[in-house]
C-alpha atoms as a PDB file:
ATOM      1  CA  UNK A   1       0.000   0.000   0.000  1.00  0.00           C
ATOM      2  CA  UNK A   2       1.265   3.674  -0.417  1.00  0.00           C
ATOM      3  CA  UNK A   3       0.116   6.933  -0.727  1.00  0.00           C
ATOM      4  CA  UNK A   4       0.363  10.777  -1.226  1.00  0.00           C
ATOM      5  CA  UNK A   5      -1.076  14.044  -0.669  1.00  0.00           C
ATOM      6  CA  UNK A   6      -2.283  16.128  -3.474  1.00  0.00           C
ATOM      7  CA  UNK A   7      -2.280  18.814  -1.558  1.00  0.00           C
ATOM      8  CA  UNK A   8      -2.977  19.905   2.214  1.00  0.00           C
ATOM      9  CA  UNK A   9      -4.271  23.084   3.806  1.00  0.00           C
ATOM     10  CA  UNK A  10      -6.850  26.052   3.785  1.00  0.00           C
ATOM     11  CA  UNK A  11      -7.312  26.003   0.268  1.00  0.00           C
ATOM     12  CA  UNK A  12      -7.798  22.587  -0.259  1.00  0.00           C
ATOM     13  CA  UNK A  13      -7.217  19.131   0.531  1.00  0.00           C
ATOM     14  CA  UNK A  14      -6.802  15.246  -0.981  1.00  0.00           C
ATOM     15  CA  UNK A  15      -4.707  12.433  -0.233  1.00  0.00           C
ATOM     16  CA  UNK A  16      -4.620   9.082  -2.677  1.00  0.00           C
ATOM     17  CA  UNK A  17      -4.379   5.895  -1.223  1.00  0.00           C
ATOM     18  CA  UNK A  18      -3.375   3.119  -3.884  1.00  0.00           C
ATOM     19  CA  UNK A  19      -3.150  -0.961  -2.673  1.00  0.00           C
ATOM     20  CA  UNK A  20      -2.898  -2.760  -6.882  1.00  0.00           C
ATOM     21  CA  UNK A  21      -6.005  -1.942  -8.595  1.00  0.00           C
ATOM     22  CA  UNK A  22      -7.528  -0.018  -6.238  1.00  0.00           C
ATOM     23  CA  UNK A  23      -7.309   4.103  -5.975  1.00  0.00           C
ATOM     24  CA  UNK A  24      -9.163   5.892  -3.055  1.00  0.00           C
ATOM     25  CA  UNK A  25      -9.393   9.965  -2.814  1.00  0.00           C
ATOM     26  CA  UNK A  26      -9.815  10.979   0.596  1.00  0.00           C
ATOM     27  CA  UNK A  27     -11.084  14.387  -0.242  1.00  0.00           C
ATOM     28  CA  UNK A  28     -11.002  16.776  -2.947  1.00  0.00           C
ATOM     29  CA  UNK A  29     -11.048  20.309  -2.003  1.00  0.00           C
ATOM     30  CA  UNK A  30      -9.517  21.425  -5.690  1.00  0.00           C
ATOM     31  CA  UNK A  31     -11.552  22.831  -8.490  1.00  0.00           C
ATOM     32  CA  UNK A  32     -12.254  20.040 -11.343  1.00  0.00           C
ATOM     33  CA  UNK A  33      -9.307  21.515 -13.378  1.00  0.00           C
ATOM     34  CA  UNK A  34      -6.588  21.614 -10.067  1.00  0.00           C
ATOM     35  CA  UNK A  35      -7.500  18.375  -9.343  1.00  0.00           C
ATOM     36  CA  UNK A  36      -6.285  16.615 -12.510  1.00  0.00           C
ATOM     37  CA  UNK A  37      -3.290  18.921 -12.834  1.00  0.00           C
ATOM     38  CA  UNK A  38      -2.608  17.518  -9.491  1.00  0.00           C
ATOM     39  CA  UNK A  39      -3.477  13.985  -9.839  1.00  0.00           C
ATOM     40  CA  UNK A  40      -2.056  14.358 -13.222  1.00  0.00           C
ATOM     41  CA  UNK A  41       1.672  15.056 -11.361  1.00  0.00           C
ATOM     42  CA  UNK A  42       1.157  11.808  -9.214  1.00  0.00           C
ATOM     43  CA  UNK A  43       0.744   9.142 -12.632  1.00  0.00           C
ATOM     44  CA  UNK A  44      -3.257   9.061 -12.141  1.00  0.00           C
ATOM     45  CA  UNK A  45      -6.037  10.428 -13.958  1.00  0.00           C
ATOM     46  CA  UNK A  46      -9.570  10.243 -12.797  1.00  0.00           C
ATOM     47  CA  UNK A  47     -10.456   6.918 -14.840  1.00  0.00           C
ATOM     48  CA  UNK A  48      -8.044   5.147 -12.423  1.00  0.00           C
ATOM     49  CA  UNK A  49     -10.145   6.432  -9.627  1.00  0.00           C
ATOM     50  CA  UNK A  50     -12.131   3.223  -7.446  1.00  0.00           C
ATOM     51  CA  UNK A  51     -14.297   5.373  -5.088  1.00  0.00           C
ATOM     52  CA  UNK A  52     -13.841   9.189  -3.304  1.00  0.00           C
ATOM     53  CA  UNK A  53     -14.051   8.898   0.667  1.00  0.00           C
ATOM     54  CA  UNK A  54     -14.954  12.702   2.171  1.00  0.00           C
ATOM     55  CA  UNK A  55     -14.332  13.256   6.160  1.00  0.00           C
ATOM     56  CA  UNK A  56     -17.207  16.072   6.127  1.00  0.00           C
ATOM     57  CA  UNK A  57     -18.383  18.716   4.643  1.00  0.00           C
ATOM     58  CA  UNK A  58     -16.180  21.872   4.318  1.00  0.00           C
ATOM     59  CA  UNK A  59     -15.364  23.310   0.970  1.00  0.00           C
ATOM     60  CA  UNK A  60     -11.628  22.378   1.469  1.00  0.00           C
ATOM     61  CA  UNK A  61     -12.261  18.790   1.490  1.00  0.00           C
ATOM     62  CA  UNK A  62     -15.927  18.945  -0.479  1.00  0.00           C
ATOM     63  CA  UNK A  63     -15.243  21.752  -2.893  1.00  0.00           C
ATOM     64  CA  UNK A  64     -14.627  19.497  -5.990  1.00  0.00           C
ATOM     65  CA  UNK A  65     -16.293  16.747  -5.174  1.00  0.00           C
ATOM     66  CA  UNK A  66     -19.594  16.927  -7.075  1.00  0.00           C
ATOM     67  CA  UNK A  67     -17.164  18.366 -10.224  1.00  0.00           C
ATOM     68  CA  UNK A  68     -15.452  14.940 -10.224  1.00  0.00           C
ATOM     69  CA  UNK A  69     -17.706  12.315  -9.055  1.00  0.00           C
ATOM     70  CA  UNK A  70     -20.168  13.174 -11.830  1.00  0.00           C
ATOM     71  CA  UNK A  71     -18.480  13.258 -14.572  1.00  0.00           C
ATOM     72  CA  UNK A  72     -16.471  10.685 -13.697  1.00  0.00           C
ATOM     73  CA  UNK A  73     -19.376   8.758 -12.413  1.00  0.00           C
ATOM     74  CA  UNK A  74     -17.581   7.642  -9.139  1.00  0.00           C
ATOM     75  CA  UNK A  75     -18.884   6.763  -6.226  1.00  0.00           C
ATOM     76  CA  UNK A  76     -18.900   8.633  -3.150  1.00  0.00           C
ATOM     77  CA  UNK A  77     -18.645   7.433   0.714  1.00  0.00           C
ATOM     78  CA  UNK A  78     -19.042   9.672   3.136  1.00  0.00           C
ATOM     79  CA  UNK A  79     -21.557   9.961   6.959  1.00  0.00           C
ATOM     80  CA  UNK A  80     -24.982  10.632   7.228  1.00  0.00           C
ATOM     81  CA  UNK A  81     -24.213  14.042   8.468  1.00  0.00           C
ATOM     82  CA  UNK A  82     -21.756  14.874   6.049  1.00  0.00           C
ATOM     83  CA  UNK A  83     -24.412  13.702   3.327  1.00  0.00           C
ATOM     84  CA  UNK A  84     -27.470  16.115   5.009  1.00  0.00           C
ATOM     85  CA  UNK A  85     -25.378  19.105   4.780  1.00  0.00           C
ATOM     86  CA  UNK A  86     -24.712  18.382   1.138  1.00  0.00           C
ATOM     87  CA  UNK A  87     -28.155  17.520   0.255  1.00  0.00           C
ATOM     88  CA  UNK A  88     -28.890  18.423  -3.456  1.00  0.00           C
ATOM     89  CA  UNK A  89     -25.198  17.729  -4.553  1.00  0.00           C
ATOM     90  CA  UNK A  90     -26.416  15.527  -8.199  1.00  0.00           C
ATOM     91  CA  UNK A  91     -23.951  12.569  -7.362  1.00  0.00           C
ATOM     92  CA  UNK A  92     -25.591   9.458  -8.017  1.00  0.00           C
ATOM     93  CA  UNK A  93     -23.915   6.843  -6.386  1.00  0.00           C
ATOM     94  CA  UNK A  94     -23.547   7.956  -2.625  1.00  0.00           C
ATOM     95  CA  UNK A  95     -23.085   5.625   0.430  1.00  0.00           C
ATOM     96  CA  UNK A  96     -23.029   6.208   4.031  1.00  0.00           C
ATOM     97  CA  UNK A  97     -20.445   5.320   5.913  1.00  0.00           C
ATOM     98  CA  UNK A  98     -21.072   3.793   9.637  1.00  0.00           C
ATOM     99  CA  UNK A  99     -18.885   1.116  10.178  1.00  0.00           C
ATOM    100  CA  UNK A 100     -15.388  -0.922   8.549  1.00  0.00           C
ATOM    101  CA  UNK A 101     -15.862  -1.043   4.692  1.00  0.00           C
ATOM    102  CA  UNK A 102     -14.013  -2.339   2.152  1.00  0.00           C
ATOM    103  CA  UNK A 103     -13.294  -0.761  -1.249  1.00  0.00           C
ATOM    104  CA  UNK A 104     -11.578  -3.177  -3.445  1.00  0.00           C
ATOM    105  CA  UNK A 105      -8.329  -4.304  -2.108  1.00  0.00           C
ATOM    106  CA  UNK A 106      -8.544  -1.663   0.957  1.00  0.00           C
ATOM    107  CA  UNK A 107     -10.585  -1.481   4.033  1.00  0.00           C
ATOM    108  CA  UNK A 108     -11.394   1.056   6.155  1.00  0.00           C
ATOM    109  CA  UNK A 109     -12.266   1.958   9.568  1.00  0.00           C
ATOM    110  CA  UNK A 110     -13.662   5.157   9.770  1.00  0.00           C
ATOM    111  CA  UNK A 111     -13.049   7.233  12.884  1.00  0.00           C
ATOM    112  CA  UNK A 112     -15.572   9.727  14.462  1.00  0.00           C
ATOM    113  CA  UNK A 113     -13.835  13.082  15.580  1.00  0.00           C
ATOM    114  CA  UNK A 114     -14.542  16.498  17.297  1.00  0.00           C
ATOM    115  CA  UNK A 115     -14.773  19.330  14.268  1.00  0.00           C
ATOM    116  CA  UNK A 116     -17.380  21.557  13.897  1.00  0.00           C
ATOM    117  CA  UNK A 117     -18.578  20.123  11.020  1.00  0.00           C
ATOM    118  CA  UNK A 118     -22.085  17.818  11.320  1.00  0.00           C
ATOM    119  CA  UNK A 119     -20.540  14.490  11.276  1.00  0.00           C
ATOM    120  CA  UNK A 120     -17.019  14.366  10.856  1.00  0.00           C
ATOM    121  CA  UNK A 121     -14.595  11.260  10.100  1.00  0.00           C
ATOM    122  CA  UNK A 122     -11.217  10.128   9.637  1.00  0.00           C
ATOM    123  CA  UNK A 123      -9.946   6.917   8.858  1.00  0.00           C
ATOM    124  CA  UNK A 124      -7.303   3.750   8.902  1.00  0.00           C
ATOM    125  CA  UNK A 125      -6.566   2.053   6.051  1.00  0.00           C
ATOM    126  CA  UNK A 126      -5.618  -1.747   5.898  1.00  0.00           C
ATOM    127  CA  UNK A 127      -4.167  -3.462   2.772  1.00  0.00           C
ATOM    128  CA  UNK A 128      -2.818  -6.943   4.174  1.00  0.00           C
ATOM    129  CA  UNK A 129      -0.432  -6.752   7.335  1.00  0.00           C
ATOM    130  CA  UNK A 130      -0.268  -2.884   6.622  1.00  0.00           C
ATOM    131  CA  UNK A 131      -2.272  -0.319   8.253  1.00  0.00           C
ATOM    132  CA  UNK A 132      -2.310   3.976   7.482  1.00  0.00           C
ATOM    133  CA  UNK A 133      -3.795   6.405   8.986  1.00  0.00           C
ATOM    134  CA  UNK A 134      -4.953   9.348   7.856  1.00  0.00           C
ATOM    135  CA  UNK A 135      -6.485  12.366  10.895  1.00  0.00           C
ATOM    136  CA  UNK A 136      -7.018  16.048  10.414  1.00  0.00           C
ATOM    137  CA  UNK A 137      -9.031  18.526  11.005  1.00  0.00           C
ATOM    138  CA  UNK A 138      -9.331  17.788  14.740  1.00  0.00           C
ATOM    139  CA  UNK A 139      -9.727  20.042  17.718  1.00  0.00           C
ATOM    140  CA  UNK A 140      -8.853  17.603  20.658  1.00  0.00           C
ATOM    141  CA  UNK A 141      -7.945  13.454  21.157  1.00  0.00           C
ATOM    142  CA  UNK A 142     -10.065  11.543  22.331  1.00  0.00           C
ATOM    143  CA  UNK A 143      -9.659   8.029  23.700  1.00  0.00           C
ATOM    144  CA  UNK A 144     -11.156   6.645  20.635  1.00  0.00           C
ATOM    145  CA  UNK A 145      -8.506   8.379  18.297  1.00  0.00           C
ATOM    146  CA  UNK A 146      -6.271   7.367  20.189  1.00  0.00           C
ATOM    147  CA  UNK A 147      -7.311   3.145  20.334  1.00  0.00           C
ATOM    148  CA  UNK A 148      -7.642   3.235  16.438  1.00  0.00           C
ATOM    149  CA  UNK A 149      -4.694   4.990  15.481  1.00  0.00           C
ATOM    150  CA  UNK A 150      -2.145   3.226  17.283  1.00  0.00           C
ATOM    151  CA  UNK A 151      -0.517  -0.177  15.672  1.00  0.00           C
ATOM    152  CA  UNK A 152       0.455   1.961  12.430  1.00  0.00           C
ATOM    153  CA  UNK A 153       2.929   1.273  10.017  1.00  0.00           C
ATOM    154  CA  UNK A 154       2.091   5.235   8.615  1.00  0.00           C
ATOM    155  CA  UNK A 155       0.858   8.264   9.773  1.00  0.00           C
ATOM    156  CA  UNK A 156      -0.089  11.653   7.846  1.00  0.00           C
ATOM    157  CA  UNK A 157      -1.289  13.700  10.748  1.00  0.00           C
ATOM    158  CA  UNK A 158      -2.236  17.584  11.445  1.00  0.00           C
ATOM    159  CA  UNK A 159      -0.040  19.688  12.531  1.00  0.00           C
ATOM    160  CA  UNK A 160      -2.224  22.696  11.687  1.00  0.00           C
ATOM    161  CA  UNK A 161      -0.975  25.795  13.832  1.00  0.00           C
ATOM    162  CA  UNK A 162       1.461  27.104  16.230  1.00  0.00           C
ATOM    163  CA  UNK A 163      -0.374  28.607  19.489  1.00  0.00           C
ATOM    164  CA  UNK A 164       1.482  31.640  19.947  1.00  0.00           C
ATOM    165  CA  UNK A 165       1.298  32.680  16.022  1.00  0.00           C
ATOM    166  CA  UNK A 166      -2.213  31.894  16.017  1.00  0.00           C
ATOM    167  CA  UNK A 167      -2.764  34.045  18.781  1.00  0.00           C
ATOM    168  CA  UNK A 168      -0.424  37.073  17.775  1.00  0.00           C
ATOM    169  CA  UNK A 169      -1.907  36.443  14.149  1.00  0.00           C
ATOM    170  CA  UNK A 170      -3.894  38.457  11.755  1.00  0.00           C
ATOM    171  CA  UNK A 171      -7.252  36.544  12.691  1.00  0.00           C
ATOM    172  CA  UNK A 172     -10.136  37.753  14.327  1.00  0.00           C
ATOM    173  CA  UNK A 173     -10.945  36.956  17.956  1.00  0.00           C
ATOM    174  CA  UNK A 174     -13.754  34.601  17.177  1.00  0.00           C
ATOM    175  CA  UNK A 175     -11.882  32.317  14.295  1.00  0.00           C
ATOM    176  CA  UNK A 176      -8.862  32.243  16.829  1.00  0.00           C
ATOM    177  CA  UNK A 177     -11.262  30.709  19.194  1.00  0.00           C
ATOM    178  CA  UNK A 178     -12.845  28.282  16.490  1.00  0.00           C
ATOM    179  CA  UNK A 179      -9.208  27.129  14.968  1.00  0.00           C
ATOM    180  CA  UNK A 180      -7.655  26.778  18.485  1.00  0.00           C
ATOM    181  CA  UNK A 181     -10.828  25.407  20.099  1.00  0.00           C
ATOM    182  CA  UNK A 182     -11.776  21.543  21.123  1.00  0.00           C
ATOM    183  CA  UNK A 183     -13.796  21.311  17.728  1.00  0.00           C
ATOM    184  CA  UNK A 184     -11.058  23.282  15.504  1.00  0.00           C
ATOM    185  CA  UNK A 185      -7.494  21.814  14.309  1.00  0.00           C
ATOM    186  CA  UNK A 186      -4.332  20.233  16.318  1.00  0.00           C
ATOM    187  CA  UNK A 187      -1.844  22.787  16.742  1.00  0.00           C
ATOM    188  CA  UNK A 188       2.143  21.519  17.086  1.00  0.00           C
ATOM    189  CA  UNK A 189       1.761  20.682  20.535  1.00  0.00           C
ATOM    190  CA  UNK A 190      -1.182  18.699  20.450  1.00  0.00           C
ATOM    191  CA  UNK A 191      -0.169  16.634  17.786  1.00  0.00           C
ATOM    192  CA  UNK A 192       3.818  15.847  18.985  1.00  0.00           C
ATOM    193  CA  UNK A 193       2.048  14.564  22.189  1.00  0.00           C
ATOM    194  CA  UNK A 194      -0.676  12.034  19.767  1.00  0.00           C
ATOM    195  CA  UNK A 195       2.568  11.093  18.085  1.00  0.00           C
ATOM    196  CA  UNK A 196       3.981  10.170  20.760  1.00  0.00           C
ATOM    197  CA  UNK A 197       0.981   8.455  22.802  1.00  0.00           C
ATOM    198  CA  UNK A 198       0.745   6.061  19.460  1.00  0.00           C
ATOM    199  CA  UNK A 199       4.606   5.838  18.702  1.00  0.00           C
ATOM    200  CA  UNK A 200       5.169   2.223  18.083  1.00  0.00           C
ATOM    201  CA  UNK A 201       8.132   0.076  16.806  1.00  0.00           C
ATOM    202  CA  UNK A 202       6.085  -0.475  13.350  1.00  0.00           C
ATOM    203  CA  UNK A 203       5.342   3.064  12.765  1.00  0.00           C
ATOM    204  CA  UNK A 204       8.216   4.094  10.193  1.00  0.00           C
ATOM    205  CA  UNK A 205       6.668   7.107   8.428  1.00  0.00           C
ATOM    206  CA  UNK A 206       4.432  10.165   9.420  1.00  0.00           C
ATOM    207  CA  UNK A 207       3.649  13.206   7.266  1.00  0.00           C
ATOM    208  CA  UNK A 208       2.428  16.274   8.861  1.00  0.00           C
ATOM    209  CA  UNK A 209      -0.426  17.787   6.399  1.00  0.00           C
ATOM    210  CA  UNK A 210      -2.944  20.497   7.134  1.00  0.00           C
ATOM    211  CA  UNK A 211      -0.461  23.162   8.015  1.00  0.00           C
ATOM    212  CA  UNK A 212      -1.405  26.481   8.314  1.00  0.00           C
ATOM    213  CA  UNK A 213       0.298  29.361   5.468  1.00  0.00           C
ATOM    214  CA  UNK A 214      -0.894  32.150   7.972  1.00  0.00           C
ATOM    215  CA  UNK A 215      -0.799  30.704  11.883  1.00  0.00           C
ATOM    216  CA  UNK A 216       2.244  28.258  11.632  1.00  0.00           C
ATOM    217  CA  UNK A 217       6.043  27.604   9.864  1.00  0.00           C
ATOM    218  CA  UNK A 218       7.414  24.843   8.308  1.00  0.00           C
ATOM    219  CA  UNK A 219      10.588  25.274  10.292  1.00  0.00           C
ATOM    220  CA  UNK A 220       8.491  25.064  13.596  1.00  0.00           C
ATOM    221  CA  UNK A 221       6.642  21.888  12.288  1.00  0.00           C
ATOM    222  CA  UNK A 222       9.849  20.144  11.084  1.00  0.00           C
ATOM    223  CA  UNK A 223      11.046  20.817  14.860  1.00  0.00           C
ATOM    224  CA  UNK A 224       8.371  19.421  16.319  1.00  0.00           C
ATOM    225  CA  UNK A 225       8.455  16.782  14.555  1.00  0.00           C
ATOM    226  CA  UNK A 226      12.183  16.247  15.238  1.00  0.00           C
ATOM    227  CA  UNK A 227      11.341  16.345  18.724  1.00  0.00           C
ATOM    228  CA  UNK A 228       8.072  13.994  19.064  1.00  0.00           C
ATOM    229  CA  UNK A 229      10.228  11.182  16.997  1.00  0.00           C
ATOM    230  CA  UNK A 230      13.717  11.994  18.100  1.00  0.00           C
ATOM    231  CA  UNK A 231      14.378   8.412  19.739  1.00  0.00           C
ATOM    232  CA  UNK A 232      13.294   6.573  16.855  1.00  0.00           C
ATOM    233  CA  UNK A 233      13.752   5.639  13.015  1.00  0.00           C
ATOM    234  CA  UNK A 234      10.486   7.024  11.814  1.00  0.00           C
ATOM    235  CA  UNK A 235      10.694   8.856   8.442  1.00  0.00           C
ATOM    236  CA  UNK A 236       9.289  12.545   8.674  1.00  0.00           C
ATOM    237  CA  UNK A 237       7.776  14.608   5.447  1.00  0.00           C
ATOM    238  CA  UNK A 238       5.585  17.439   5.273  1.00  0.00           C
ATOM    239  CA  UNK A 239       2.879  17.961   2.963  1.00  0.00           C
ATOM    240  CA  UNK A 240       2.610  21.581   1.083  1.00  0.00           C
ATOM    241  CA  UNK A 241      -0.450  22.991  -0.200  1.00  0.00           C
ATOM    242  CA  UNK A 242       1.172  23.299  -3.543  1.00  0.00           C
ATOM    243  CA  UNK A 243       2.562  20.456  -4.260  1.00  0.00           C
ATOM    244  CA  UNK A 244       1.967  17.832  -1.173  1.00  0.00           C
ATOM    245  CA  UNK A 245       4.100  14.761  -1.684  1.00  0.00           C
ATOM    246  CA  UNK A 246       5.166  12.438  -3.487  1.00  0.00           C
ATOM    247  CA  UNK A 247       4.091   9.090  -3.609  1.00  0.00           C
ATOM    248  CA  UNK A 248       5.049   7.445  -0.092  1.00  0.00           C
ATOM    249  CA  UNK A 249       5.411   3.656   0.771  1.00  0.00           C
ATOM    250  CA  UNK A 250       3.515   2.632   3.472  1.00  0.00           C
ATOM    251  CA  UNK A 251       5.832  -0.711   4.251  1.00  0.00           C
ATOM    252  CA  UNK A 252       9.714  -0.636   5.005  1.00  0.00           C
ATOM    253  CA  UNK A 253      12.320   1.851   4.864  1.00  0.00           C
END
């Protein structure tokens, strides 16, 4: 199994997970013509696509998901909640999403989490022995995040803002308190102490997505990151809105 981000922030998220035959996008926050310049740079065009999973409903993970999934015809999995707040989106083949699932070669646990969105998810992925995880676009950990994201061989995790920026920052006082709040994003802090609560021998590789252009630094997250897996092997790479990554193995080094 491997995967990659197609991008990761504000303006717009989606991550490709690939096990053989089968191609999940978690997300698409891109317009139609951003997302196949961007899937384009990864080897895949939308014909290669086996299903779209969305966590919930904001426009940087929704945006360009009706764009894609109907004239591509894909199908769509996403919560009940997500689905009411998108009612009269046109995409024909929609399923909910309550518990594991399997899409072709891949299964899936989805993962409730604290947003302020209606019904938010995030999910594991397990292709054989291997297990990802992808979780953003969370305010707080709860016990549950932490149960199911432990035992991972890979990790792309939020690392969405620095405290002190976000507070000395540019927003106002009321999307401080939404970003930094229990239903908002992880800042630095909040996700060096997840990574290290779910640190395991088998975890070799974490990417830190989500990441902030106005309330953090990539030099701050790369520190943090240093500093959460200093004592271990794990290999560290941070997703950019612009470009994300490249395609990442979940197995070995």
């Amino acid at each position: 199994m491997r995967f990659c981000s197609l991008g990761s922030g504000s303006r717009g998220n989606g991550t490709v997970v690939n096990h053989g035959h089968t191609n999940i996008l978690v997300d698409c926050g891109f317009g139609y013509r951003d997302a196949l310049k961007r899937m384009k740079r990864i080897g895949i065009s939308p014909e290669n696509l086996t299903a779209v999973i969305v966590t919930h409903e904001h426009g940087d993970h929704w945006g360009g998901v009706n764009s894609l999934a109907s004239k591509h015809r894909l199908p769509v999995f996403a919560s009940r909640g997500t689905w009411i707040e998108v009612s009269g989106h046109g995409i024909e083949d929609c399923h909910e999403i309550h518990d594991a699932f399997q899409i072709g070669s891949i299964r899936i646990l989805p993962v409730r989490v604290p947003h302020d969105s209606r019904e938010s998810i995030q999910c594991v992925f397990e292709a054989g022995e291997q297990r990802l995880g992808v979780l953003s676009d969370l305010g707080s950990v709860s016990g549950r995040v932490i149960e199911m994201f432990s035992g991972l061989d890979a990790l792309s995790i939020e690392f969405n803002h620095d405290w002190q920026m976000l507070q000395a920052g540019p927003y106002p006082s009321f999307l401080k308190k939404r970003v930094g709040g229990d239903f908002g994003h992880l800042n630095n802090e909040q996700a060096c102490s997840l990574l290290k609560s779910i640190a395991c021998e088998r975890l070799k590789k974490v990417v830190a997505c989500h990441i902030s252009e106005t309330n953090n630094d990539v030099g701050l997250v790369e520190s943090a990151l240093e500093a959460a897996l200093k004592e271990t092997v794990v290999e560290r790479w941070v997703a950019s809105q612009g470009e994300g990554t490249d395609w990442i193995e979940v197995g070995g080094l």
